[in-house]
Protein backbone atom coordinates (compact mmCIF):
# COMPACT_ATOMS: atom_id res chain seq x y z
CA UNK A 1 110.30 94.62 96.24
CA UNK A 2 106.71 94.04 95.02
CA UNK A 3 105.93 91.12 93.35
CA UNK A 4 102.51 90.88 91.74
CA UNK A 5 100.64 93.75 94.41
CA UNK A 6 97.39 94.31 95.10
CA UNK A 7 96.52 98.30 95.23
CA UNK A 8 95.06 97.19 98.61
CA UNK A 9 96.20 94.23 100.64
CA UNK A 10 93.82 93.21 103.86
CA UNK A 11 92.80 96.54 104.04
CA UNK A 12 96.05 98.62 103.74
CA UNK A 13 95.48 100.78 100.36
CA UNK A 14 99.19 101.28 98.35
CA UNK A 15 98.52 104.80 98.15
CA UNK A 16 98.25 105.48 102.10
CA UNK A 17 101.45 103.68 102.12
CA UNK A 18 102.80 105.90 98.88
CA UNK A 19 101.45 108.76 100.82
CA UNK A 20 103.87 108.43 103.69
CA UNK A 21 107.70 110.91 103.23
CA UNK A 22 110.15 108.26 103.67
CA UNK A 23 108.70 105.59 100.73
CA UNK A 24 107.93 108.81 98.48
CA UNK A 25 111.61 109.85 98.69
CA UNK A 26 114.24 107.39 100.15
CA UNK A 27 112.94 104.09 99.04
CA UNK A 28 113.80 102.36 95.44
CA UNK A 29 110.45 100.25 94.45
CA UNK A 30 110.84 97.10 92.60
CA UNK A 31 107.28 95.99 91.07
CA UNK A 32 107.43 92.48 89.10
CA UNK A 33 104.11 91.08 87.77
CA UNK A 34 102.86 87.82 85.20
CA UNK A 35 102.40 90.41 82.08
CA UNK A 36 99.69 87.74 80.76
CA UNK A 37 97.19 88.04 83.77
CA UNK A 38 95.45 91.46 82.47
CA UNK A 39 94.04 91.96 86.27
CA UNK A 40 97.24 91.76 87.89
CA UNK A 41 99.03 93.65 84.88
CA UNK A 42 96.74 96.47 85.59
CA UNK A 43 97.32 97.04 89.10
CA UNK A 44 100.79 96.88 88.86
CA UNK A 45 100.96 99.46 86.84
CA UNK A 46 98.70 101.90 88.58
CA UNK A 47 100.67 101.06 91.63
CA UNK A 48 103.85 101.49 89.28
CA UNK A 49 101.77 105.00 88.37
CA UNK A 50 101.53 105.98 92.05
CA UNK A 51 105.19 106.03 92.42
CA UNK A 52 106.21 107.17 89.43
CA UNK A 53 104.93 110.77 90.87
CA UNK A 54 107.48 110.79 93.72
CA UNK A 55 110.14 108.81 91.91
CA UNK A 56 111.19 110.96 88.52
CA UNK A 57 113.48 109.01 85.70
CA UNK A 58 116.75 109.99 85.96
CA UNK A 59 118.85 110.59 82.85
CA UNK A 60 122.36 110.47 81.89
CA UNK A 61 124.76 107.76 81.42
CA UNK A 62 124.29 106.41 84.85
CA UNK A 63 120.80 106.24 84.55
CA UNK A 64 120.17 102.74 85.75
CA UNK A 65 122.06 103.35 88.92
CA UNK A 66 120.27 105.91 90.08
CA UNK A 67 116.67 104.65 88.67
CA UNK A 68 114.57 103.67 92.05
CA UNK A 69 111.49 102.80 90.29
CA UNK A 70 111.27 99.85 88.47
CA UNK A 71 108.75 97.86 86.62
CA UNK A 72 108.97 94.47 85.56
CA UNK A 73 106.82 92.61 83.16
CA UNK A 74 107.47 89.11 82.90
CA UNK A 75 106.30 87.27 80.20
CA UNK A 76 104.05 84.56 82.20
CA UNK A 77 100.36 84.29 83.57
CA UNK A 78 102.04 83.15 86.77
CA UNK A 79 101.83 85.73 89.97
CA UNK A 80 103.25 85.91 93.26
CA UNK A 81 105.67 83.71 94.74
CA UNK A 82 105.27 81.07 91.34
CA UNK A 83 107.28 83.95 89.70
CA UNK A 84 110.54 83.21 91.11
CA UNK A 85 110.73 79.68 89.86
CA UNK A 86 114.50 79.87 88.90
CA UNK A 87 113.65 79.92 84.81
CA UNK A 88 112.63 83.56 85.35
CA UNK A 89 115.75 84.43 86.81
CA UNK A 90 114.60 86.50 89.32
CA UNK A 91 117.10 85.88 92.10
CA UNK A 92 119.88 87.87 90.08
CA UNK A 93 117.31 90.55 88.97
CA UNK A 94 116.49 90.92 92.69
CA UNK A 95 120.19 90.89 93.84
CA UNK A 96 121.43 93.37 91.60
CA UNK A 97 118.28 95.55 92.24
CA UNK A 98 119.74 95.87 96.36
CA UNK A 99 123.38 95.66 94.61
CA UNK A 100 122.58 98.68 92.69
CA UNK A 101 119.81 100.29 95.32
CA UNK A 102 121.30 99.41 98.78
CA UNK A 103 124.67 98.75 98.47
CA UNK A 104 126.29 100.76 95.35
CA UNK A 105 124.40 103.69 95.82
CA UNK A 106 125.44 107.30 97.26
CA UNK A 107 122.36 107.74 99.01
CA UNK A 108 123.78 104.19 100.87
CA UNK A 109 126.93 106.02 101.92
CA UNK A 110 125.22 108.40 104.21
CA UNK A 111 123.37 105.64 106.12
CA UNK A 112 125.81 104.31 108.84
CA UNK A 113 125.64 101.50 110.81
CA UNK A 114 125.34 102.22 114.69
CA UNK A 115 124.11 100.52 118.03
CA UNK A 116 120.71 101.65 118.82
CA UNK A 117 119.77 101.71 122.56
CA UNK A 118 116.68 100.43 123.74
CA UNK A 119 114.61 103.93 125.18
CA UNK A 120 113.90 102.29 128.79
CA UNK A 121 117.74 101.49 129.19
C-alpha cells in the first residue's frame, strides 16, 4: 500500500526497490494519491509506470481478483495520511485490497503458516 509516494523517499529510489525479484513478482501494489496535486499525481503514476512492467493486466472475468497493480486517483488535493479521513472511504478500499490480495487469492494458498526458529538456537 502506497499512499501518495515519493519516487525517492530519504534516499531510497522506488525503482531500486522495483528492481528487487520478490516486489517485481509476488507483491500486489496499491498506489492512492490527491488527483488535484499535479506534483504528487505525477509521481504516482511513474511509480504506478514502474510496476506496471513487472505486473501485466490480467483479463477475463476474474480480472479484479487477480489484478495486483492498482492505481487510485482520488478526487482531492489532500496527500498522505489526510487521505484516509473516513469521507474517502479508504478503510474498505484498503480491506478489500488484502481481502482480495492476501487472503482470497491462490497465490495465498501456497504460503503456509509455520514456526520459524531463531538460527543461533
Amino acid at each position: 500500500m502506497l499512499i501518495s509516494p515519493e519516487l525517492s523517499f530519504r534516499g531510497l529510489p522506488v525503482r531500486k526497490a522495483a528492481s528487487y525479484p520478490p516486489v517485481q513478482h509476488d507483491i500486489s501494489i496499491m498506489i492512492l494519491v490527491g488527483k488535484q496535486d499535479a506534483k504528487a499525481l505525477a509521481e504516482a503514476r511513474r511509480i504506478n509506470g514502474i510496476f506496471a512492467k513487472s505486473h501485466p493486466e490480467p483479463t477475463g472475468d476474474d480480472k479484479l481478483d487477480k489484478q495486483t497493480l492498482f492505481l487510485g486517483e482520488l478526487d482531492t488535493s489532500l496527500q498522505g495520511t489526510k487521505l484516509l479521513d473516513p469521507k474517502f472511504k479508504l478503510p474498505e478500499v484498503i480491506a478489500d485490497f488484502v481481502d482480495r490480495r492476501l487472503v482470497k487469492s491462490d497465490a495465498a494458498k501456497e504460503w503456509t503458516w509455520r514456526e520459524r526458529k531463531f538460527p543461533y538456537e
